[in-house]
C-alpha atoms as a PDB file:
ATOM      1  CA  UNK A   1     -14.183  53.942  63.932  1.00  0.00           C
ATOM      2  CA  UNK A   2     -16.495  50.875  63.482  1.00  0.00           C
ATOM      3  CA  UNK A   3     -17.254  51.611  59.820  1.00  0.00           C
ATOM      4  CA  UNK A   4     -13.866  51.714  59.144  1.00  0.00           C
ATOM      5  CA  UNK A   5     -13.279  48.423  60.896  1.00  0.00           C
ATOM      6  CA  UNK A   6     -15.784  46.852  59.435  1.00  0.00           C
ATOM      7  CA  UNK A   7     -14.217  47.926  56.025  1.00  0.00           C
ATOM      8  CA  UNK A   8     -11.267  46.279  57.308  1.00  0.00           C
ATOM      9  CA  UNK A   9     -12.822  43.352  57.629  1.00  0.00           C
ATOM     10  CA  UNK A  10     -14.342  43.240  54.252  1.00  0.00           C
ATOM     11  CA  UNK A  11     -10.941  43.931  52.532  1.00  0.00           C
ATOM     12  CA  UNK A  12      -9.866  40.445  54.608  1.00  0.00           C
ATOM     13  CA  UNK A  13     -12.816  39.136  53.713  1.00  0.00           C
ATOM     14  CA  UNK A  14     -12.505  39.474  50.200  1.00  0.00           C
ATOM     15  CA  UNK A  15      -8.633  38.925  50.183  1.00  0.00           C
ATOM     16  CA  UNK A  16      -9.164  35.240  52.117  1.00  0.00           C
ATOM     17  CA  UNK A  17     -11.840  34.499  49.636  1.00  0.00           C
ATOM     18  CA  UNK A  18      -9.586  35.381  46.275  1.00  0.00           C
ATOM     19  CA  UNK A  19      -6.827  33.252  48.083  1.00  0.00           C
ATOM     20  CA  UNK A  20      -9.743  30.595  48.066  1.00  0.00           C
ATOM     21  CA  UNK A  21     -10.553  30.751  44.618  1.00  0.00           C
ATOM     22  CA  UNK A  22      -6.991  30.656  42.981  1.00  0.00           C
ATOM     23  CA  UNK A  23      -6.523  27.903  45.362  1.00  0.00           C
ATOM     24  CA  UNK A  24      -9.351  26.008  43.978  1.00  0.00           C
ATOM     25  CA  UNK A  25      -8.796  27.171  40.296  1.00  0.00           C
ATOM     26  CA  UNK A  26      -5.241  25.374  40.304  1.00  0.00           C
ATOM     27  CA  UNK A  27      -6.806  22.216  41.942  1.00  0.00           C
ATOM     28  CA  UNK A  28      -6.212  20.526  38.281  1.00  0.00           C
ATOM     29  CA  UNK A  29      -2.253  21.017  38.022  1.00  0.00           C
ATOM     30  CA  UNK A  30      -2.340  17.903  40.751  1.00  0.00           C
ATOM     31  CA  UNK A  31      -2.709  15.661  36.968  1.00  0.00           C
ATOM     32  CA  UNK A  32       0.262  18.046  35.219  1.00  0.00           C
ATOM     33  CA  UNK A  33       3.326  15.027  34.471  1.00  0.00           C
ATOM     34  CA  UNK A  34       0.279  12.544  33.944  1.00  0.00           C
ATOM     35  CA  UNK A  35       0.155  12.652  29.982  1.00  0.00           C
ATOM     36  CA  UNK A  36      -0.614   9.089  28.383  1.00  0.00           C
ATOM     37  CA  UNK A  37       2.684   7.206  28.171  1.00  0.00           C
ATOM     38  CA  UNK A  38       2.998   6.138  24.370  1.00  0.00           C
ATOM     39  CA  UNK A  39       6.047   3.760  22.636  1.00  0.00           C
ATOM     40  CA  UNK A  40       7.138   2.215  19.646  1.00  0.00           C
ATOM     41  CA  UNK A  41       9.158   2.767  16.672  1.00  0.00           C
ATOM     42  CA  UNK A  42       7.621   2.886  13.296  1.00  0.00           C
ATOM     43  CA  UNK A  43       9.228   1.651  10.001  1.00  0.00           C
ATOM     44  CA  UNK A  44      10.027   4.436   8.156  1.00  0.00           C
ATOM     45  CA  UNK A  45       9.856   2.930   4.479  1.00  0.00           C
ATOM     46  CA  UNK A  46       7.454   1.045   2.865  1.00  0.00           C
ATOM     47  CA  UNK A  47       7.152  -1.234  -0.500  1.00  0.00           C
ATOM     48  CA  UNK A  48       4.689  -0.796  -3.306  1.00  0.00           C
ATOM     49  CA  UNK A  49       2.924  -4.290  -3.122  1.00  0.00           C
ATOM     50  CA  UNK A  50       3.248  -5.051   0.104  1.00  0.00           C
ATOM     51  CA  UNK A  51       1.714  -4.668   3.575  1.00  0.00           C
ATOM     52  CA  UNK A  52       3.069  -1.950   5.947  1.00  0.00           C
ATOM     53  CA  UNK A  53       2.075  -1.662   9.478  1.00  0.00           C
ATOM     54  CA  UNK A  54       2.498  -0.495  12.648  1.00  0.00           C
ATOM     55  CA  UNK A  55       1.326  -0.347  15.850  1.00  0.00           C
ATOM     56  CA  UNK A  56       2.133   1.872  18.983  1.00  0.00           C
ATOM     57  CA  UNK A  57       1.737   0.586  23.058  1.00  0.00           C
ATOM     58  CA  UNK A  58       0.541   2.866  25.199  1.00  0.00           C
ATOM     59  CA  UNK A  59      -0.681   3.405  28.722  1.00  0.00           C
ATOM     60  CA  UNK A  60      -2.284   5.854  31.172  1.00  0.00           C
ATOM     61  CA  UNK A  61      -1.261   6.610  34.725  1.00  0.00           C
ATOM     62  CA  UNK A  62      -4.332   8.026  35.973  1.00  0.00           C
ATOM     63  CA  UNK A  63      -6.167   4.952  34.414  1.00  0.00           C
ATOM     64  CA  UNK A  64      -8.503   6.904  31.669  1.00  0.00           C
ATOM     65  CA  UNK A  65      -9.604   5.046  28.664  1.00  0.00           C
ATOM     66  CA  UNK A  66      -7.042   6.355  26.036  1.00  0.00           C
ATOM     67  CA  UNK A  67      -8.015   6.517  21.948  1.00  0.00           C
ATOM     68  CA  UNK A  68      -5.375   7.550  18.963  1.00  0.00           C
ATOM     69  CA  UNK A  69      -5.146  10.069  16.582  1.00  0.00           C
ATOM     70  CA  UNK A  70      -2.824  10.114  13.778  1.00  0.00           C
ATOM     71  CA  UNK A  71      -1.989  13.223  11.307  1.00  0.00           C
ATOM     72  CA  UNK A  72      -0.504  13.600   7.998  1.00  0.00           C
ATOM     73  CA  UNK A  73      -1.785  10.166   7.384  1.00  0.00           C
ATOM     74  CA  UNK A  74      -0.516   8.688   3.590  1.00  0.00           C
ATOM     75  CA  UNK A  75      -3.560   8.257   1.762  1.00  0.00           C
ATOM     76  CA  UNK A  76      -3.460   5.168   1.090  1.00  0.00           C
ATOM     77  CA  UNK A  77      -3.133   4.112   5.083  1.00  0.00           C
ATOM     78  CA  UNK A  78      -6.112   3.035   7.287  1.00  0.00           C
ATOM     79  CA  UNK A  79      -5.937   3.981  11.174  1.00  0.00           C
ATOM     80  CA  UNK A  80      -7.529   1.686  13.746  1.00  0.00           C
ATOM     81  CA  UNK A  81      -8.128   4.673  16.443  1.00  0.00           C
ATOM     82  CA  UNK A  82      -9.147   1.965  19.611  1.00  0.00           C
ATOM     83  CA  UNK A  83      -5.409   0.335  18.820  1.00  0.00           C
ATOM     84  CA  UNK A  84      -3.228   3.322  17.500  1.00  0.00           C
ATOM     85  CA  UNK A  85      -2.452   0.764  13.919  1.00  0.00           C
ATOM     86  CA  UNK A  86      -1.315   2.024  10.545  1.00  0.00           C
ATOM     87  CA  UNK A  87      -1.555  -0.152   7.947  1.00  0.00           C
ATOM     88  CA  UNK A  88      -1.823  -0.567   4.198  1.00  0.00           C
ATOM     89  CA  UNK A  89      -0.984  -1.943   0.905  1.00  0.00           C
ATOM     90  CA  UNK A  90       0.920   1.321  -1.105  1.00  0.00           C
ATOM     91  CA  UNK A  91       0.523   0.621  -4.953  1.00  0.00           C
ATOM     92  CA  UNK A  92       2.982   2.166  -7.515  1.00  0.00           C
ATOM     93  CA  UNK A  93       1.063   5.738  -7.710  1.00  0.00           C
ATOM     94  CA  UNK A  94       1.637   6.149  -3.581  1.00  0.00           C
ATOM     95  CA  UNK A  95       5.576   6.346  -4.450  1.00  0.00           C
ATOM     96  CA  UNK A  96       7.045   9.090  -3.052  1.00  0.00           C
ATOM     97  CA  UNK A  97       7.872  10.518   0.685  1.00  0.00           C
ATOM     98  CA  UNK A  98       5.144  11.362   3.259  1.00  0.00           C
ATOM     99  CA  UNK A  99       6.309  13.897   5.808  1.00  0.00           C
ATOM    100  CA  UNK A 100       5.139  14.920   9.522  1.00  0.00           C
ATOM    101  CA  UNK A 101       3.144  11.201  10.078  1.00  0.00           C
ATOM    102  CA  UNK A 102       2.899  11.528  13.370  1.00  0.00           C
ATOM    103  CA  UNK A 103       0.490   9.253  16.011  1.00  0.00           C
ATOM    104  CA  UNK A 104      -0.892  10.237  19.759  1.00  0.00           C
ATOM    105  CA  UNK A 105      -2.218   8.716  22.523  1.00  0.00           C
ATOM    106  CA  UNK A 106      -5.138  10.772  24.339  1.00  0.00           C
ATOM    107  CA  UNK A 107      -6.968  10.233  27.049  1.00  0.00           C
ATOM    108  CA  UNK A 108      -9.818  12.717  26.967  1.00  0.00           C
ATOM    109  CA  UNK A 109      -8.003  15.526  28.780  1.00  0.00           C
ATOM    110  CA  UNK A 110      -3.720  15.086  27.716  1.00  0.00           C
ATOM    111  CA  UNK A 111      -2.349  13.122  24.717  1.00  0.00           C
ATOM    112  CA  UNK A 112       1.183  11.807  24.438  1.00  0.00           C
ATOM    113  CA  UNK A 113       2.917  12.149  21.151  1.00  0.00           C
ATOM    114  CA  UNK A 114       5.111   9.311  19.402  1.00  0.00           C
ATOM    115  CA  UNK A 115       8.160  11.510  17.516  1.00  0.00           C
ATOM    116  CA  UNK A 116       6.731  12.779  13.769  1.00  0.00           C
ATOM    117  CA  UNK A 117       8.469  10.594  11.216  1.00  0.00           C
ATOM    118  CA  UNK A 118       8.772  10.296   7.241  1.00  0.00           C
ATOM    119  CA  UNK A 119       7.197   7.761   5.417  1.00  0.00           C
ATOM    120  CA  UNK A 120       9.108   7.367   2.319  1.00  0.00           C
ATOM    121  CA  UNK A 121       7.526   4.486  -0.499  1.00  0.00           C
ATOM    122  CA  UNK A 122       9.470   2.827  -2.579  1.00  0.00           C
ATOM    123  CA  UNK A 123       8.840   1.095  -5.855  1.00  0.00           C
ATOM    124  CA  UNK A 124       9.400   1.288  -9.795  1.00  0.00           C
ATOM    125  CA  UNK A 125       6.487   2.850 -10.855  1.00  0.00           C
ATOM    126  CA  UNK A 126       5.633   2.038 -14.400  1.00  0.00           C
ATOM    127  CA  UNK A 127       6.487   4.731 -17.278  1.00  0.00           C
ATOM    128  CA  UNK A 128       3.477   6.431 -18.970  1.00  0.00           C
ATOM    129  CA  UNK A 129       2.391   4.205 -21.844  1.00  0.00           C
ATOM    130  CA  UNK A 130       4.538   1.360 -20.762  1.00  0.00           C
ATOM    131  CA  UNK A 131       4.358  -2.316 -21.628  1.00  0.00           C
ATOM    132  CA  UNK A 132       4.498  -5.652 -20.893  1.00  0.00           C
ATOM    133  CA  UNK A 133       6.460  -8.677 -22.222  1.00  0.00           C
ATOM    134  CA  UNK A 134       4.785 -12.439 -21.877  1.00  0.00           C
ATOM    135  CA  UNK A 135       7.433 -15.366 -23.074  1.00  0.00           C
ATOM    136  CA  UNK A 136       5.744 -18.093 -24.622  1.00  0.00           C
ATOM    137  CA  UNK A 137       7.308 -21.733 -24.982  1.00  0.00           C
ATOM    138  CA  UNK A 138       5.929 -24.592 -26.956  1.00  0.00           C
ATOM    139  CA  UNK A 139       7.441 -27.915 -27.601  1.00  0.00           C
ATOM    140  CA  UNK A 140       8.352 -28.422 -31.013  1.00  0.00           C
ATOM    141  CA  UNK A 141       6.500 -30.933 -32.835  1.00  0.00           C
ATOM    142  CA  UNK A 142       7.926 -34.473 -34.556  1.00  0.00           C
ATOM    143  CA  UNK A 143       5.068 -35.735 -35.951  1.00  0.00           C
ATOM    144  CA  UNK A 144       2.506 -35.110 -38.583  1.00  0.00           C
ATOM    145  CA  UNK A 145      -1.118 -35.495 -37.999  1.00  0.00           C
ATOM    146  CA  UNK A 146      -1.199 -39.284 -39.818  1.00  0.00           C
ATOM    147  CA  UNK A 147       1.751 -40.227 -37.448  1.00  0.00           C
ATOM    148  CA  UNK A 148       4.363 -40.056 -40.051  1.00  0.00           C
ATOM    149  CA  UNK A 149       8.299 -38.521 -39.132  1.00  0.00           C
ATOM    150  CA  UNK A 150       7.860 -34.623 -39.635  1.00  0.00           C
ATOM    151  CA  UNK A 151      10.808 -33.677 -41.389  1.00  0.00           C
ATOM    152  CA  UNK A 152      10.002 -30.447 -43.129  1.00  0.00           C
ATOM    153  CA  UNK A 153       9.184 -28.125 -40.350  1.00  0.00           C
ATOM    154  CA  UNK A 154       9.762 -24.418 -41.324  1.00  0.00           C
ATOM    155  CA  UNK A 155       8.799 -22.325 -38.478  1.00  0.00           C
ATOM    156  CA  UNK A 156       5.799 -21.792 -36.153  1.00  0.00           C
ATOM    157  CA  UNK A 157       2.753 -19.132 -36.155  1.00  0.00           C
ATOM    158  CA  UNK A 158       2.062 -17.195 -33.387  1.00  0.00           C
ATOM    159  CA  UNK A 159      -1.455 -16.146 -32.513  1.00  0.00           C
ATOM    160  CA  UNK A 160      -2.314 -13.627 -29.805  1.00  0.00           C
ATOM    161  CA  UNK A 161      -5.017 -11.547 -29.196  1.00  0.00           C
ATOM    162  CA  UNK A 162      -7.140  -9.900 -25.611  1.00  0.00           C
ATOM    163  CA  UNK A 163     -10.360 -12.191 -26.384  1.00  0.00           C
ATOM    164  CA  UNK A 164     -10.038 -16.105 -26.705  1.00  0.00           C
ATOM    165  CA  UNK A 165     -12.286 -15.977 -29.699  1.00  0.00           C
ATOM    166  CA  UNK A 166     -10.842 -13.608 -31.444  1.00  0.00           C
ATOM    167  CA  UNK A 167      -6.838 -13.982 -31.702  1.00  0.00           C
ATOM    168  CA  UNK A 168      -6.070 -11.121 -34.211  1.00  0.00           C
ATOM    169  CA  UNK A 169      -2.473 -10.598 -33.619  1.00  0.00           C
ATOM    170  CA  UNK A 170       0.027 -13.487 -35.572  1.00  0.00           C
ATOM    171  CA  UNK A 171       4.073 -13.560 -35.281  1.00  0.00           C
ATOM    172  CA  UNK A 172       5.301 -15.481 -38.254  1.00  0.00           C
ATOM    173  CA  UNK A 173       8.384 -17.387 -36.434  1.00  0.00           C
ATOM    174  CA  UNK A 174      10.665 -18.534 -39.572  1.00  0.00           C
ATOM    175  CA  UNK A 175      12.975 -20.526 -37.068  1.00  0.00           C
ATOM    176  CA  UNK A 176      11.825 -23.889 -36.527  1.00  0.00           C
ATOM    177  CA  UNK A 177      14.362 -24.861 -34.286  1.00  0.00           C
ATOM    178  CA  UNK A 178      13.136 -21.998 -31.874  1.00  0.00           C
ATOM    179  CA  UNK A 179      11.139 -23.391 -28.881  1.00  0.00           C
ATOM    180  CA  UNK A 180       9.916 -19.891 -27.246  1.00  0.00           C
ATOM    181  CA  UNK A 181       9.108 -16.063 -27.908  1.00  0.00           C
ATOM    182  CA  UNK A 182       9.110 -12.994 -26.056  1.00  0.00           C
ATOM    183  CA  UNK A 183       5.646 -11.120 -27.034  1.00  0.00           C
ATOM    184  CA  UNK A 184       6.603  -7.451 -26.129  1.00  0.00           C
ATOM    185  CA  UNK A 185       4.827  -4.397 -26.177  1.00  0.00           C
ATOM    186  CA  UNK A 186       1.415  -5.755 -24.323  1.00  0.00           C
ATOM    187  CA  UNK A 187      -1.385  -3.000 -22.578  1.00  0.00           C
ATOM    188  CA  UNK A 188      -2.086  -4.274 -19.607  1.00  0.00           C
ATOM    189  CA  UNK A 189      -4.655  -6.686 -19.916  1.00  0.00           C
ATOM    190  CA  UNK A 190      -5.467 -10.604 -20.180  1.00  0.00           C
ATOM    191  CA  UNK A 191      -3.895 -11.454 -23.052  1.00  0.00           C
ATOM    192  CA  UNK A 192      -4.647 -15.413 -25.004  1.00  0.00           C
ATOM    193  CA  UNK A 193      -1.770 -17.184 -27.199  1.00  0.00           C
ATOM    194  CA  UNK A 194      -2.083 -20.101 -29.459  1.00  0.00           C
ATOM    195  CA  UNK A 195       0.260 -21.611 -31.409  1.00  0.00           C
ATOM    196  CA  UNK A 196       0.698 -23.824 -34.637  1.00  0.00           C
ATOM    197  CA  UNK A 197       3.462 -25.586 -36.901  1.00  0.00           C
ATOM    198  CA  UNK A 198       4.182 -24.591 -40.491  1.00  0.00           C
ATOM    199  CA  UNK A 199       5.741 -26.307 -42.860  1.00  0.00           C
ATOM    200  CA  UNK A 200       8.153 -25.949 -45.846  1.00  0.00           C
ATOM    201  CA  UNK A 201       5.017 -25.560 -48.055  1.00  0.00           C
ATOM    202  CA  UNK A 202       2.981 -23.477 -45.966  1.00  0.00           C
ATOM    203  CA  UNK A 203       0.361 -26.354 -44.277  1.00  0.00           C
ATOM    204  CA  UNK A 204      -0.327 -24.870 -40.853  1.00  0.00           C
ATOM    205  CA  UNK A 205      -0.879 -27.629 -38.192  1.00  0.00           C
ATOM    206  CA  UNK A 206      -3.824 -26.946 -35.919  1.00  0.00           C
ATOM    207  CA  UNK A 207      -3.574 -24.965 -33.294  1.00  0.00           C
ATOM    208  CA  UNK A 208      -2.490 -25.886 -29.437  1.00  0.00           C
ATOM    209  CA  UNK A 209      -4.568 -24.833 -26.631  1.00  0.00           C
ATOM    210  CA  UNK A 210      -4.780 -21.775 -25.362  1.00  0.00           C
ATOM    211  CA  UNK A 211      -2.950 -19.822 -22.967  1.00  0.00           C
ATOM    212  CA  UNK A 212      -3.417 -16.696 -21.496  1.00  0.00           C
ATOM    213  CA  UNK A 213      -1.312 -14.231 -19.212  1.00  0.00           C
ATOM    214  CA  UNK A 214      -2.334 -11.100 -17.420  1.00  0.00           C
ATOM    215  CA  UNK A 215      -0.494  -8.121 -17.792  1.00  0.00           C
ATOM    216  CA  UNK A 216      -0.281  -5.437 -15.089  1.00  0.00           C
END
């Protein structure tokens, strides 16, 4: 009879002490509901060229430090992890939609979740091979060179080129009463113009100053 008693009393024993372990092993769901407390509502579209950004507010009941994560971040984004911002400058090869962007709060042990969004950038992204166009204006002249009334003026020369020394392209503008000209067709580059009167017998003026344009 005592050894079986005293089996009894092990089997309590051991039953108080499992009691005492799950009690201690569920200590933790005291924090459950305490998840960082994140807000904000992020622009959904963005612009080739110009500056998106956003950035979320968040807090933390049981006063941890909290740091952000972000996922499916565009590319062409930077994250500031110690304030939750996304921002960037899209250009026109970062056109196109951006799906599951999605930012968190998290403070070491929970994180709290801002709703996953699409990012959709918009732009007109340039065609393969494609051009520009540079308009050119001048002033047409009145004068000649010795001061005398210019009254045969026949049409203008056009020079153009992608080195100010070297102007290898020329329009031959028959029109003299034409005071600008669209130069089409242009890589993208810095381009130079220069232009100079012509008249009836072929005497080019010298030429103006230079210009120049870049071209995307």
């Amino acid at each position: 009879m005592p050894y079986h008693d005293f089996a009894a009393v092990r089997l309590r024993f051991g039953t108080l002490c499992a009691l005492a372990s799950l009690s201690f092993l569920s200590s933790p769901l005291a924090m459950a509901g305490t998840t960082p407390v994140i807000s904000g509502t992020p622009p959904t579209t963005a612009a080739v060229g110009k500056t998106y950004s956003f950035q979320p507010t968040a807090s933390d009941p049981n006063g941890l430090k909290i740091t952000f994560q972000v996922y499916n971040k565009p590319s062409w984004a930077t994250f500031d992890s110690a304030t939750g911002r996304l921002y960037g400058t899209p250009g026109t090869a970062n056109v196109g939609t951006y799906h599951w962007v999605q930012i968190a709060a998290w403070d070491g042990r929970y994180r709290g979740w801002l709703p996953a969004y699409t990012l959709t950038v918009s732009g007109t992204p340039p065609p393969t091979g494609s051009s520009g166009d540079v308009t050119i204006s001048w002033t047409p002249p009145t004068a000649n060179t010795d001061g005398s009334t210019l009254t045969n003026l026949s049409g203008y020369h056009l020079y153009y080129g992608t080195s100010q020394s070297s102007l290898t392209h020329v329009v031959n503008i028959t029109n003299p009463g034409l005071a600008r000209y669209v130069v089409s067709n242009l890589s993208a580059a810095t381009w130079y113009f220069s232009v100079a009167s012509v008249n009836s017998s072929g005497t080019e003026s010298p030429r103006s100053a230079i210009v120049h344009a870049v071209v995307p």
